[in-house]
Protein backbone atom coordinates (compact mmCIF):
# COMPACT_ATOMS: atom_id res chain seq x y z
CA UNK A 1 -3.33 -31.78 -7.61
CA UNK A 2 0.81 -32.08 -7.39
CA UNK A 3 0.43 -34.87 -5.52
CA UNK A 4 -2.37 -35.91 -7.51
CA UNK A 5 0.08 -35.70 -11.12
CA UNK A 6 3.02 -37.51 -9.08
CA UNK A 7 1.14 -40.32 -8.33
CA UNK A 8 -0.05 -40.25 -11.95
CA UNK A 9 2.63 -39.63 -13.48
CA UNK A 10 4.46 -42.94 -11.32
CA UNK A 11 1.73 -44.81 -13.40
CA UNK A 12 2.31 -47.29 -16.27
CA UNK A 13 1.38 -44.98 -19.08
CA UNK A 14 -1.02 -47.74 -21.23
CA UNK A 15 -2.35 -48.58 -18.42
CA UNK A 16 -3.45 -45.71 -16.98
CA UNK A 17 -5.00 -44.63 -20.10
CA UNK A 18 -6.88 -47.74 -20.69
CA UNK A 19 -8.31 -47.40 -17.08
CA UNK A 20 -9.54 -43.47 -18.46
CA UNK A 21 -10.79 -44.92 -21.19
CA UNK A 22 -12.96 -48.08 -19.43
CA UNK A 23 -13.82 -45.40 -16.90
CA UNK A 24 -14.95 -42.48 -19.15
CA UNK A 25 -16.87 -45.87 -21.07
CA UNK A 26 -18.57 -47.18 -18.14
CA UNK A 27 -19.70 -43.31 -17.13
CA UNK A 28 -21.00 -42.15 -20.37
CA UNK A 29 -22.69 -45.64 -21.20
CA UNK A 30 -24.31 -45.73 -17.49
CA UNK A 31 -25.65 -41.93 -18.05
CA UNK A 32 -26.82 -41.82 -21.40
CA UNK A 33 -28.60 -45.36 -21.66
CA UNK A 34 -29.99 -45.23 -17.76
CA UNK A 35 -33.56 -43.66 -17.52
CA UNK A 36 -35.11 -43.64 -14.00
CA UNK A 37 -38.59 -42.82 -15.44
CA UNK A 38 -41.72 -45.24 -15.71
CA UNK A 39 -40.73 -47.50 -18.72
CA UNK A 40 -43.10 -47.06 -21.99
CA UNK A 41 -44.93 -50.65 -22.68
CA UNK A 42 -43.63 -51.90 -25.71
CA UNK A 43 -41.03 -50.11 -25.86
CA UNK A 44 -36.93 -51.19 -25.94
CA UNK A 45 -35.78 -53.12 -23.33
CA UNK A 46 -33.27 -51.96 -21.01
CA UNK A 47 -30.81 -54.51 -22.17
CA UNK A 48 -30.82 -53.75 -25.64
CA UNK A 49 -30.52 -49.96 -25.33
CA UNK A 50 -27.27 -50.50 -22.69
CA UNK A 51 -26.05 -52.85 -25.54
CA UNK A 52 -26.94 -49.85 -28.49
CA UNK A 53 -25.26 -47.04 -26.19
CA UNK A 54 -22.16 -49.04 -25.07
CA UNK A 55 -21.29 -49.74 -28.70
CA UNK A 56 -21.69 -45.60 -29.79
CA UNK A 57 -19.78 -44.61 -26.99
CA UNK A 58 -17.05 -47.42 -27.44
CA UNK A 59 -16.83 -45.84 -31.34
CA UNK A 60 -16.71 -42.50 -29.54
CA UNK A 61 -13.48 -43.55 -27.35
CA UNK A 62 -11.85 -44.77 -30.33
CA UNK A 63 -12.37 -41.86 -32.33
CA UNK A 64 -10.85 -39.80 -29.27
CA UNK A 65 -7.95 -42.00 -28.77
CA UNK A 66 -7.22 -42.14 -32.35
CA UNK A 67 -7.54 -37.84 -32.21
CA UNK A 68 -4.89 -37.67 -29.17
CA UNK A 69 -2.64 -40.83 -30.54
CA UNK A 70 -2.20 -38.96 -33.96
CA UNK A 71 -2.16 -35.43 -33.06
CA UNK A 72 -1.84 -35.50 -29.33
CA UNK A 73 2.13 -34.31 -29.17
CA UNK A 74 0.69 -31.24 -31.10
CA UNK A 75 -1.84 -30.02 -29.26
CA UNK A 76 -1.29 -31.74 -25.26
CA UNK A 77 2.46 -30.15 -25.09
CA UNK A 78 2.47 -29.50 -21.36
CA UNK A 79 0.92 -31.27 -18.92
CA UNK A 80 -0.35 -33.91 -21.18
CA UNK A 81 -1.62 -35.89 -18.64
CA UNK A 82 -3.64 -33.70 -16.49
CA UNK A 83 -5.03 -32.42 -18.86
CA UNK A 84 -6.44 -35.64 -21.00
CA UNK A 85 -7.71 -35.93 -17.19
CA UNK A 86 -9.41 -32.64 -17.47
CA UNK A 87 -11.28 -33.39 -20.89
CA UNK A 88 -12.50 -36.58 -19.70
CA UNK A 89 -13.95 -35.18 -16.69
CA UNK A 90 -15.71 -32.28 -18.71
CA UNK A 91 -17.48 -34.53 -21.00
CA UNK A 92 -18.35 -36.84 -18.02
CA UNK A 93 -20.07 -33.65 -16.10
CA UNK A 94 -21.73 -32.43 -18.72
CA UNK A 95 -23.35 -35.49 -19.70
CA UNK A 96 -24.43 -35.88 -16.67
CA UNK A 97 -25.84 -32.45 -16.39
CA UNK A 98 -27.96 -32.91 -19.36
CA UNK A 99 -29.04 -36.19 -17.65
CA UNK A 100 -30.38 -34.16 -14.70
CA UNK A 101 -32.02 -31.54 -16.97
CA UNK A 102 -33.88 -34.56 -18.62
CA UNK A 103 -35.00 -36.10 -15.62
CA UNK A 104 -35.85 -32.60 -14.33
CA UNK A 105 -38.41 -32.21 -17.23
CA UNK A 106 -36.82 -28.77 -18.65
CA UNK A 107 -36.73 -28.20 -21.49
CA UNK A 108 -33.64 -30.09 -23.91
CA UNK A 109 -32.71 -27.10 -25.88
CA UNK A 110 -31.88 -25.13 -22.71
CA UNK A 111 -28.75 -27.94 -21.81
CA UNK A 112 -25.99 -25.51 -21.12
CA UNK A 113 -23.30 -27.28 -23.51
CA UNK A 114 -22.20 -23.98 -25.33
CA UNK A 115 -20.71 -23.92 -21.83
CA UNK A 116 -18.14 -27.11 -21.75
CA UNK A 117 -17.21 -25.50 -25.54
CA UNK A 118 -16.15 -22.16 -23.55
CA UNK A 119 -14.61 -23.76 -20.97
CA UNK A 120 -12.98 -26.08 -23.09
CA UNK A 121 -11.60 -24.00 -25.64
CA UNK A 122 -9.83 -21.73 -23.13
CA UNK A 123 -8.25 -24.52 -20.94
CA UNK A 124 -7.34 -26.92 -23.79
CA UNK A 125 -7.65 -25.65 -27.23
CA UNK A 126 -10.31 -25.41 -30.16
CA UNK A 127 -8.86 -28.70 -31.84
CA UNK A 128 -9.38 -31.12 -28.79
CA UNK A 129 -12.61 -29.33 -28.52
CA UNK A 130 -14.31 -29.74 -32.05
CA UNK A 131 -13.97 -33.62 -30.92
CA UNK A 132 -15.26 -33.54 -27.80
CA UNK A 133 -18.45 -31.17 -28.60
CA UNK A 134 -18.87 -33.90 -31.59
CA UNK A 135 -19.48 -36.36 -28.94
CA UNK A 136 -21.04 -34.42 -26.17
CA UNK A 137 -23.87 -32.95 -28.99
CA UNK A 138 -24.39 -36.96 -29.78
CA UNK A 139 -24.65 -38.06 -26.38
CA UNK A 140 -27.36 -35.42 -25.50
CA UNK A 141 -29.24 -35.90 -28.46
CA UNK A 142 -29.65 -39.92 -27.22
CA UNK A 143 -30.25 -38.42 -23.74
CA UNK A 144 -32.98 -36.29 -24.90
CA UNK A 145 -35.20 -39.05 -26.85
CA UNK A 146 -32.83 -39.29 -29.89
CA UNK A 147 -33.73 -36.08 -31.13
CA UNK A 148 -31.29 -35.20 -34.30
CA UNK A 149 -32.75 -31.59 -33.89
CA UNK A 150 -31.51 -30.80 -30.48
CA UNK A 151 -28.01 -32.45 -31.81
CA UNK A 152 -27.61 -30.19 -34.90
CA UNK A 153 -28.55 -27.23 -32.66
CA UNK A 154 -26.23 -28.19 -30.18
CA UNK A 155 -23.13 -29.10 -32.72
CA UNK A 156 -23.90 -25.60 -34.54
CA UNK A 157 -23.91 -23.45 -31.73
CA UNK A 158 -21.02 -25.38 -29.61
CA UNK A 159 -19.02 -25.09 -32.18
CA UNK A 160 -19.84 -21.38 -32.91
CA UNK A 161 -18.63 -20.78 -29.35
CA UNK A 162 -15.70 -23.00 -29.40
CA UNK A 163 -15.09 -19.90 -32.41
CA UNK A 164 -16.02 -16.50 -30.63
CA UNK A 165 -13.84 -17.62 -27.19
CA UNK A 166 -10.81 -18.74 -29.21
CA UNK A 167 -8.83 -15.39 -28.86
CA UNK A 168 -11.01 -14.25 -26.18
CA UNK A 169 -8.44 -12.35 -23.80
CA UNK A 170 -9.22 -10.12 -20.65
CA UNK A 171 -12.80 -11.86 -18.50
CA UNK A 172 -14.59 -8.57 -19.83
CA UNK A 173 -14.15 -9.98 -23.61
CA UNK A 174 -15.23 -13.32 -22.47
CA UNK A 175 -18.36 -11.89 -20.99
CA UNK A 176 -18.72 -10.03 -24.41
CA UNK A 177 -17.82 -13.32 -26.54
CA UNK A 178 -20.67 -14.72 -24.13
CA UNK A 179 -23.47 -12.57 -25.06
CA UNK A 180 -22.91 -12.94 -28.11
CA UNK A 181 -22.68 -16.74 -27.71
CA UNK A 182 -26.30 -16.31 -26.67
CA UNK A 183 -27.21 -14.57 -29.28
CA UNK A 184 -26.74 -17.09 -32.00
CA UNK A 185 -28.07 -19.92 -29.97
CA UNK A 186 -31.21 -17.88 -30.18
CA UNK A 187 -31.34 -17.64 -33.86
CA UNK A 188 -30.30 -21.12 -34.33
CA UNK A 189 -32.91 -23.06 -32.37
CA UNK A 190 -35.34 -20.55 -33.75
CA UNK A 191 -34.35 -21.50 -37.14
CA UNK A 192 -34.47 -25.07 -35.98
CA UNK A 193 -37.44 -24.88 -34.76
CA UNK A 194 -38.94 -23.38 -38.23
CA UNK A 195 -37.10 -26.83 -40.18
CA UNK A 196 -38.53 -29.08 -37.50
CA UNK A 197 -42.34 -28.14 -38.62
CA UNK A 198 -43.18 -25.62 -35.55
CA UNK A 199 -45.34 -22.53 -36.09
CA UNK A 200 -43.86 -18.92 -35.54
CA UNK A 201 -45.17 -18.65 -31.79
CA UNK A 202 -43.56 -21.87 -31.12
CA UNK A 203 -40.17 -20.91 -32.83
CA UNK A 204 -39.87 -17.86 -31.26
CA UNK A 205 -40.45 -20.02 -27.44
CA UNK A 206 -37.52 -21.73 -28.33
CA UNK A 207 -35.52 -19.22 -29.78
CA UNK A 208 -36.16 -17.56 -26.25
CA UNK A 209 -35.39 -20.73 -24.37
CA UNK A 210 -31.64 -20.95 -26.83
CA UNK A 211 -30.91 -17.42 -25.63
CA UNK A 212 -31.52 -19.02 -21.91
CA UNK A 213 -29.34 -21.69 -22.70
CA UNK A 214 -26.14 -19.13 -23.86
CA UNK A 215 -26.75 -17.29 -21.04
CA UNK A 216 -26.72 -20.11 -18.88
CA UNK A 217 -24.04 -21.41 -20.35
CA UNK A 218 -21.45 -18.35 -19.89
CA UNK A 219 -22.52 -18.19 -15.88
CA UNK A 220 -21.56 -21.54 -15.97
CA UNK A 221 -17.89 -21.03 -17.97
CA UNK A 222 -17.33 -17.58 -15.76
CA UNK A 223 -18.27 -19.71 -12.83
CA UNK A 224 -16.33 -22.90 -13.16
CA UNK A 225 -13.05 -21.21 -15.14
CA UNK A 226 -11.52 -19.74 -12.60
CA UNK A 227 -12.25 -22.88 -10.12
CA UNK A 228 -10.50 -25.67 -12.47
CA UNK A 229 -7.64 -22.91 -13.66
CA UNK A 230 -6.28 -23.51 -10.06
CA UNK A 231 -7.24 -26.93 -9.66
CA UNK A 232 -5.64 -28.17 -12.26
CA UNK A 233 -3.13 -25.47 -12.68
CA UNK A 234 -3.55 -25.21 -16.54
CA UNK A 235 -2.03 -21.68 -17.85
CA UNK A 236 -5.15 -19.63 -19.98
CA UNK A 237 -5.37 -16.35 -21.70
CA UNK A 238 -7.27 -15.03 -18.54
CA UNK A 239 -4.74 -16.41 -16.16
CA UNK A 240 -2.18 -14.81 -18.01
CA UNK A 241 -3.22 -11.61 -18.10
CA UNK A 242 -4.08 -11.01 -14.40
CA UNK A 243 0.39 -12.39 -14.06
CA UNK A 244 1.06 -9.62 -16.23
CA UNK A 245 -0.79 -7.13 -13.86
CA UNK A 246 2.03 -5.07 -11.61
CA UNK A 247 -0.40 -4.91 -9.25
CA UNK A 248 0.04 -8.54 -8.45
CA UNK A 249 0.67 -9.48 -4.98
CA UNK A 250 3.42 -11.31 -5.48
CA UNK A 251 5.10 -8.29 -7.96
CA UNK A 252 4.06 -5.88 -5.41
CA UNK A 253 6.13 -7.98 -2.86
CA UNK A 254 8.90 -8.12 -4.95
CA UNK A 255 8.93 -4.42 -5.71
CA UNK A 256 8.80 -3.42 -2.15
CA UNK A 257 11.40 -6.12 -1.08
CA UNK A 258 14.10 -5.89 -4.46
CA UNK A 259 13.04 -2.96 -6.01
CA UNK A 260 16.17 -2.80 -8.31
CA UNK A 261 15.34 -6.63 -9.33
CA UNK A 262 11.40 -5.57 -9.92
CA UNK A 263 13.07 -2.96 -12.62
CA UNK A 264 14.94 -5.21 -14.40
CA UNK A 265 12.16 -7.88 -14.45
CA UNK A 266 10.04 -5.59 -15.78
CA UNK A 267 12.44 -4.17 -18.44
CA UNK A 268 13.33 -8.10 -19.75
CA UNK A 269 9.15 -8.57 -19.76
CA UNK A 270 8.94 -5.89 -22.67
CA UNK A 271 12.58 -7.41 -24.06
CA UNK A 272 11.29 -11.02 -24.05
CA UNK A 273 8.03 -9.90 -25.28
CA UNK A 274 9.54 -7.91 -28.95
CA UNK A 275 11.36 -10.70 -29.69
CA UNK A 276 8.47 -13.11 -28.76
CA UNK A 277 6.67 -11.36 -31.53
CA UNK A 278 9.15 -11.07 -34.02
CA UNK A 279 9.71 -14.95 -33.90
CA UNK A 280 6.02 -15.98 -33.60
CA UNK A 281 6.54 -17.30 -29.69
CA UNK A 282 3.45 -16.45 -27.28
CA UNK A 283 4.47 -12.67 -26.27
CA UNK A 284 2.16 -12.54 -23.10
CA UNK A 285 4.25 -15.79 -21.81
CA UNK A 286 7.38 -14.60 -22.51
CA UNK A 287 6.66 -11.24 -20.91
CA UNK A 288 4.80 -13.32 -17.45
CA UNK A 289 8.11 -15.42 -17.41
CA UNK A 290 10.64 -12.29 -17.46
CA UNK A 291 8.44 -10.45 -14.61
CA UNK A 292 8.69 -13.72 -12.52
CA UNK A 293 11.85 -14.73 -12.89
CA UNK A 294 13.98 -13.58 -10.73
CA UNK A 295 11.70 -13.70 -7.45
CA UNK A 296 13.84 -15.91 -5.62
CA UNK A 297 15.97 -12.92 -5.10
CA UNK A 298 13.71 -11.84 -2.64
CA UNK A 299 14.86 -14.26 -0.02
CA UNK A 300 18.97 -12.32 -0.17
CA UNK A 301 18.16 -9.31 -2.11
CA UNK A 302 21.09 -7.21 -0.94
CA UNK A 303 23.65 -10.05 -2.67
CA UNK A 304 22.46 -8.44 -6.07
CA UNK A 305 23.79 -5.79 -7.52
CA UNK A 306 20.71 -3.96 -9.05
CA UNK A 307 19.67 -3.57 -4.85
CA UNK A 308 22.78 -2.68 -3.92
CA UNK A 309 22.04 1.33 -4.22
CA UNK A 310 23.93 3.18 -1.67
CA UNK A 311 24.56 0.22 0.05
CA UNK A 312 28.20 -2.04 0.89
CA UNK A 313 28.61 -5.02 -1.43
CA UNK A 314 28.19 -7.96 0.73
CA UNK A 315 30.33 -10.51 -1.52
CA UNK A 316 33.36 -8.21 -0.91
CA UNK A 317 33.71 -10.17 2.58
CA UNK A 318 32.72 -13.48 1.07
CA UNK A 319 34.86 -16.26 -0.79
CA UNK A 320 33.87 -16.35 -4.49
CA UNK A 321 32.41 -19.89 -3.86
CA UNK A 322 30.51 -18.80 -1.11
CA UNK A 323 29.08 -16.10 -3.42
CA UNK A 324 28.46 -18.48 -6.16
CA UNK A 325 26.34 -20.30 -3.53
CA UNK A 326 24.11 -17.30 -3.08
CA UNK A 327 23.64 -16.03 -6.17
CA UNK A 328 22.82 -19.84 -7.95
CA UNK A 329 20.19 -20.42 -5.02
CA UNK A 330 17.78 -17.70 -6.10
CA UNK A 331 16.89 -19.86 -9.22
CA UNK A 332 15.61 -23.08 -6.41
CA UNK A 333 14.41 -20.30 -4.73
CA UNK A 334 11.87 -18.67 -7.48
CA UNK A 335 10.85 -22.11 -8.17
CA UNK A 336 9.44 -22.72 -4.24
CA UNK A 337 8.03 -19.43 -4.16
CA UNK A 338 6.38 -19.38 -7.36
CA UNK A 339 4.66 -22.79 -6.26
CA UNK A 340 3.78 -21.48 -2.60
CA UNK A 341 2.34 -18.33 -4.74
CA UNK A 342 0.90 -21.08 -7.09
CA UNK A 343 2.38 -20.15 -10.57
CA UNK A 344 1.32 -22.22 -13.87
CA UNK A 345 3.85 -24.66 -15.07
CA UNK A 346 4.81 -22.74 -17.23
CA UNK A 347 6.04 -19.70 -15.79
CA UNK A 348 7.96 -22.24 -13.04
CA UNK A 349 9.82 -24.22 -16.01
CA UNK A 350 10.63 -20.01 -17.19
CA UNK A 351 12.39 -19.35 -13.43
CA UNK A 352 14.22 -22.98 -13.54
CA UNK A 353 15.01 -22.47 -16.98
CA UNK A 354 16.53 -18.88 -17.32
CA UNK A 355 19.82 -19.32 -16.36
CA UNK A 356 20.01 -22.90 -17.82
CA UNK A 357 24.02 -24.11 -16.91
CA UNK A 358 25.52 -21.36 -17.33
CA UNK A 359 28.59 -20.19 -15.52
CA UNK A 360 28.73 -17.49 -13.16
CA UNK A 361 31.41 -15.59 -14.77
CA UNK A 362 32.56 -12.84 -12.75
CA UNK A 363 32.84 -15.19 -9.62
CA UNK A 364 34.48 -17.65 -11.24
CA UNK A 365 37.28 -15.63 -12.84
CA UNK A 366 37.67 -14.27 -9.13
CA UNK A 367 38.17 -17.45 -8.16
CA UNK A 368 40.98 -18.71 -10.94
CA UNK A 369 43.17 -15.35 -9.80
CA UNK A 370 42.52 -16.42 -6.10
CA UNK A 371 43.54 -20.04 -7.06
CA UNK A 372 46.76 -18.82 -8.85
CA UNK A 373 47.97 -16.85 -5.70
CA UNK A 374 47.41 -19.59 -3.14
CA UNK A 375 47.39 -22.70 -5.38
CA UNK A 376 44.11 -23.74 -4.73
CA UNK A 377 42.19 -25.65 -7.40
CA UNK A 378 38.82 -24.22 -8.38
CA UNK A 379 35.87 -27.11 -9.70
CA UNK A 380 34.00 -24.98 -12.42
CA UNK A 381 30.98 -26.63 -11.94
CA UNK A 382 30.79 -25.35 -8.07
CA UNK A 383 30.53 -21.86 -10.39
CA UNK A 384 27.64 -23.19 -13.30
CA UNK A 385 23.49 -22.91 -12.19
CA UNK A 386 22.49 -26.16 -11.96
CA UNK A 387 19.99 -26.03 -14.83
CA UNK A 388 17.95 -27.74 -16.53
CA UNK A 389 18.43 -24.95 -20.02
CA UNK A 390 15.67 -23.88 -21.41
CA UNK A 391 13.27 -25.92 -23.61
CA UNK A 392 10.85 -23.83 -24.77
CA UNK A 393 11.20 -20.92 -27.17
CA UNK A 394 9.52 -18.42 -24.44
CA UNK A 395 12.21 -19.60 -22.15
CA UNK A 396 15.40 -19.43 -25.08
CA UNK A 397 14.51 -15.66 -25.57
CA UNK A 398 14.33 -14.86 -21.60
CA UNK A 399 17.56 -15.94 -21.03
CA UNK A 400 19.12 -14.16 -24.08
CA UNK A 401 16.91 -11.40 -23.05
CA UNK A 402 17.74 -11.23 -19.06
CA UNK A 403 21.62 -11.32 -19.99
CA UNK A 404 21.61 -8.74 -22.33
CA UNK A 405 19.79 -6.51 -20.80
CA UNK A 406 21.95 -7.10 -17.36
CA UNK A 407 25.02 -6.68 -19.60
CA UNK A 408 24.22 -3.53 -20.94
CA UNK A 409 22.97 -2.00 -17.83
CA UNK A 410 26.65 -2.45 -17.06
CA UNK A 411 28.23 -0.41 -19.61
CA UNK A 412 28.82 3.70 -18.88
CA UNK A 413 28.33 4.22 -22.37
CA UNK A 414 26.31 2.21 -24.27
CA UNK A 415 26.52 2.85 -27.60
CA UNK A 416 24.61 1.18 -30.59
CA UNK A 417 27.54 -0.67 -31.72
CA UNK A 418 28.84 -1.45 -28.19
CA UNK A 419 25.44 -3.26 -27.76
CA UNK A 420 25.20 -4.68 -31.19
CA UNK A 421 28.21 -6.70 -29.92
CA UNK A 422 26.70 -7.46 -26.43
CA UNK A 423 24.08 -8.99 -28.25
CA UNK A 424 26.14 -11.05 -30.83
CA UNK A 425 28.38 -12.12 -28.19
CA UNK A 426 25.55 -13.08 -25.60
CA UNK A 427 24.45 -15.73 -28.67
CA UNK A 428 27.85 -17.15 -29.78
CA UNK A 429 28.64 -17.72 -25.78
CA UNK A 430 25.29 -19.12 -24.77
CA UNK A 431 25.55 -21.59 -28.42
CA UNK A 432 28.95 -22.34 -27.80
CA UNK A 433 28.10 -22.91 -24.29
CA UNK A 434 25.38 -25.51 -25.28
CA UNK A 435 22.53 -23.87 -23.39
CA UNK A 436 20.21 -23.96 -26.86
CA UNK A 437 20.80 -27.80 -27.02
CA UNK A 438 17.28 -28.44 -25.61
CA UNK A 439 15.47 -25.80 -26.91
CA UNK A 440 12.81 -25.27 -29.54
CA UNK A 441 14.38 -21.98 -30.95
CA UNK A 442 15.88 -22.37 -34.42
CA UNK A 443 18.89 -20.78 -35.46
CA UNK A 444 17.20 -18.23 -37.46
CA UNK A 445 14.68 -17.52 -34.43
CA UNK A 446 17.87 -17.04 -32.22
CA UNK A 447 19.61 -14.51 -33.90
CA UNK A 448 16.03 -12.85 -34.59
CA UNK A 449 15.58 -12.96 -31.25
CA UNK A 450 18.92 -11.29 -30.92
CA UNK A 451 17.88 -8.54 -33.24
CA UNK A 452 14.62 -7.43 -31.89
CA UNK A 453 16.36 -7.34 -28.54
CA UNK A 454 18.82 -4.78 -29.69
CA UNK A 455 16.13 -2.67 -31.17
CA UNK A 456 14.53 -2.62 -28.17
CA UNK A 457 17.20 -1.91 -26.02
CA UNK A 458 18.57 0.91 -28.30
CA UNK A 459 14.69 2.36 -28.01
CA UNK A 460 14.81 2.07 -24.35
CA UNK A 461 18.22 4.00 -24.40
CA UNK A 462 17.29 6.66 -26.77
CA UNK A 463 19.32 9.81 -27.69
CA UNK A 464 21.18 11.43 -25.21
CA UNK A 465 22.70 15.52 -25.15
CA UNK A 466 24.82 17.31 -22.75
CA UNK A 467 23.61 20.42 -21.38
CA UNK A 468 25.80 23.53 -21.87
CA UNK A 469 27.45 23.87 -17.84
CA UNK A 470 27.22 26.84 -16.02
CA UNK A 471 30.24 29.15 -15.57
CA UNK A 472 32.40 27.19 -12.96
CA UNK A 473 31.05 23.90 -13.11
CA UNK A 474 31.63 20.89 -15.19
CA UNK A 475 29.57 19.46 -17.98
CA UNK A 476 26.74 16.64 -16.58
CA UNK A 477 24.63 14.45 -19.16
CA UNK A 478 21.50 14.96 -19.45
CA UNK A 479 18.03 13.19 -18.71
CA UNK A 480 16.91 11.11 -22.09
CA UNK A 481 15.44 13.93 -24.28
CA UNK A 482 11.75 12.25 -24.35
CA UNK A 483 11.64 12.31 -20.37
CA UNK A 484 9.69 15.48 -18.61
């Protein structure tokens, strides 16, 4: 699929999209107006119906393109691309599944497409989805002997699912949202059933044959989510949420390998994610980013200071280039790792993103007081990540939050005010710096951001008391109060 989106993306962009569009034609005309059975004397002639079909689903396109041409920036952020590609190839399959339950002889109300609103919903939104279950509900109506009833059912309950999953979270709510699902579609195409002139017995068949279809339809979502999550590599709820999980191979790994670094990663995920929710930014992103941020320092953990416990300094040997060398190189080097471990784009843009150009400061200044004994001439940018900065809100508040937090870690005594001017001077740096240039955080949202980090920090902190010392020895500080 990378190589896949390269080659795509190296595409002339109308012209790849009127290909989709000719193809995506050509598939749903050739599926919906095709019928393999025995053709009824007297009736419509292929011809004619081919003619009929190509001109609905030519409207169809144009409704679609018009959707993703007016509100496409909105709603197609990342990945824009892959994942029109995605959409298309959902409404192509199920078409042609409901094709295949036709010619099979079951029965029409049991076509699973409470599924592709499921699926669809979770890997590219409700909005995109309302469209496409528009179009799929038409198309299967045509498939099924132009039956308005099976359409109305289908449009009711599709878009009752595309409802229940939207804020569907762990797989153990979706399998709940799913029953449910079921549920409705029972009651539906019973009531359906009643409208369309059947008698009770009847009703109730298909009432049981709707709560066949949700059922069948959320094996089918819990089947094929997880399979086009990776193959496409599109970032859901569910994929989130097993990131987040410390038991994650790749966090274990980076636990047993930079424990100090696992620490701090985890203590920027709950930093990022208060000020995620304070400013209205996707908390469970921010927090995935800030646990996976700094894996590259796996590959030289011992050059960073949080591993360094009981343990020499290596950079006190090394030229302050040299050093800068190391430490910039763990930001290429979360980036190949995350893709070997095969992280959403998301998180990735997060690692590239965190540091954006800033300058390595303590390095640096090392350098200028090297430079003035020897007369060497230090090139600051030898001492500045090479970027890109961040673009994204989730990744503006990890890199306030991952400096702040490493800033304060540094003081002996951090006091409230001490870190209420951390924080301040964390933002005026990083603004005067230019790092928010390219970002989608506001200037309110920044110094909001700024705020709910120094809550949380000060919460993390807590009170601290010194224990009265015994006779002979000198006063030590105490454990935080709240600790056992």
């Amino acid at each position: 699929m990378e190589m896949l989106r390269a080659w795509l993306e190296g595409l002339p962009r109308v012209r790849l999209y009127a290909a989709l569009l000719f193809i995506v034609w050509f598939s749903l005309t050739l599926l919906i107006g095709v019928d393999v059975r025995p053709a009824v004397s007297g009736g419509p002639s292929p011809p004619t119906v081919f003619l009929g079909v190509g001109i609905v689903v030519a409207t169809e396109m144009w409704i679609a393109w018009y959707f993703l041409e007016r509100f496409g920036s909105k709603i197609l952020r990342k990945n824009a691309l892959i994942r029109i590609l995605l959409a298309a190839s959902l409404l192509v399959l199920f078409t042609a599944l409901a094709r295949v339950f036709v010619l099979l002889s079951l029965p029409p109300y049991l076509i699973p497409l409470a599924g592709l609103s499921i699926l669809g919903t979770i890997l590219l939104g409700p909005r995109l989805m309302f469209v496409m279950v528009v179009i799929a509900s038409v198309n299967v109506g045509i498939i099924a002997g132009n039956d308005f009833f099976l359409t109305a059912t289908l449009l009711l309950t599709s878009g009752f699912a595309i409802y229940t999953v939207l804020r569907v979270g762990p797989r153990t709510q979706l399998l709940r949202a799913g029953l449910l699902i079921a549920l409705v579609t029972a009651v539906v195409t019973f009531a359906v059933a009643l409208i369309d002139g059947r008698n009770l017995r009847m009703a109730v068949e298909l009432g049981g044959i709707g709560l066949a279809n949700g059922i069948l339809s959320l094996m089918l979502a819990m089947v094929l989510l997880p399979l086009l999550e990776n193959v496409f590599n599109i970032l859901t709820p569910q994929k989130l949420l097993e990131l987040a999980d410390t038991g994650n191979p790749l966090l274990q790994k980076l636990l047993r390998g930079a424990p100090g670094t696992f620490t701090h990663s985890m203590q920027v995920g709950e930093l990022a994610r208060n000020a995620a929710e304070r400013i209205g930014a996707d908390p469970l992103l921010a927090r995935v980013g800030a646990y996976y941020h700094d894996v590259g320092k796996l590959e030289h953990p011992n050059y960073f200071v949080e591993n360094q416990i009981s343990r020499m300094n290596p950079h006190a040997t090394l030229a302050p280039g040299l050093s800068a060398r190391i430490i910039k190189r763990h930001v290429k080097d979360g980036v190949e790792l995350g893709r070997e471990w095969n992280l959403p784009s998301e998180v990735l843009d997060m690692v590239a993103e965190h540091h954006g150009a800033t300058r390595i400061e303590y390095f640096y200044r090392k350098a200028l007081e090297e430079a003035l004994a020897t007369g060497a001439t230090v090139n600051e940018s030898d001492f500045r990540y090479p970027g890109p900065c961040p673009k994204s809100k989730e990744a503006g508040i990890l890199m306030l939050a991952d400096s702040i937090e490493a800033t304060v870690k540094s003081l002996e005594k951090p006091t409230p005010k001490r870190i209420e001017d951390i924080v301040n001077g964390t933002i005026r740096t990083k603004l005067e710096d230019g790092q928010f240039d390219q970002c989608e955080l506001t200037m309110r949202e920044i110094h909001e951001t700024g705020e709910a980090i120094r809550e949380a920090i000060i919460g993390f902190i807590g009170p601290r008391i010194e224990y009265p010392a015994a006779p002979g020895e000198q006063a030590r500080p105490a454990k935080n109060s709240t600790s056992s």
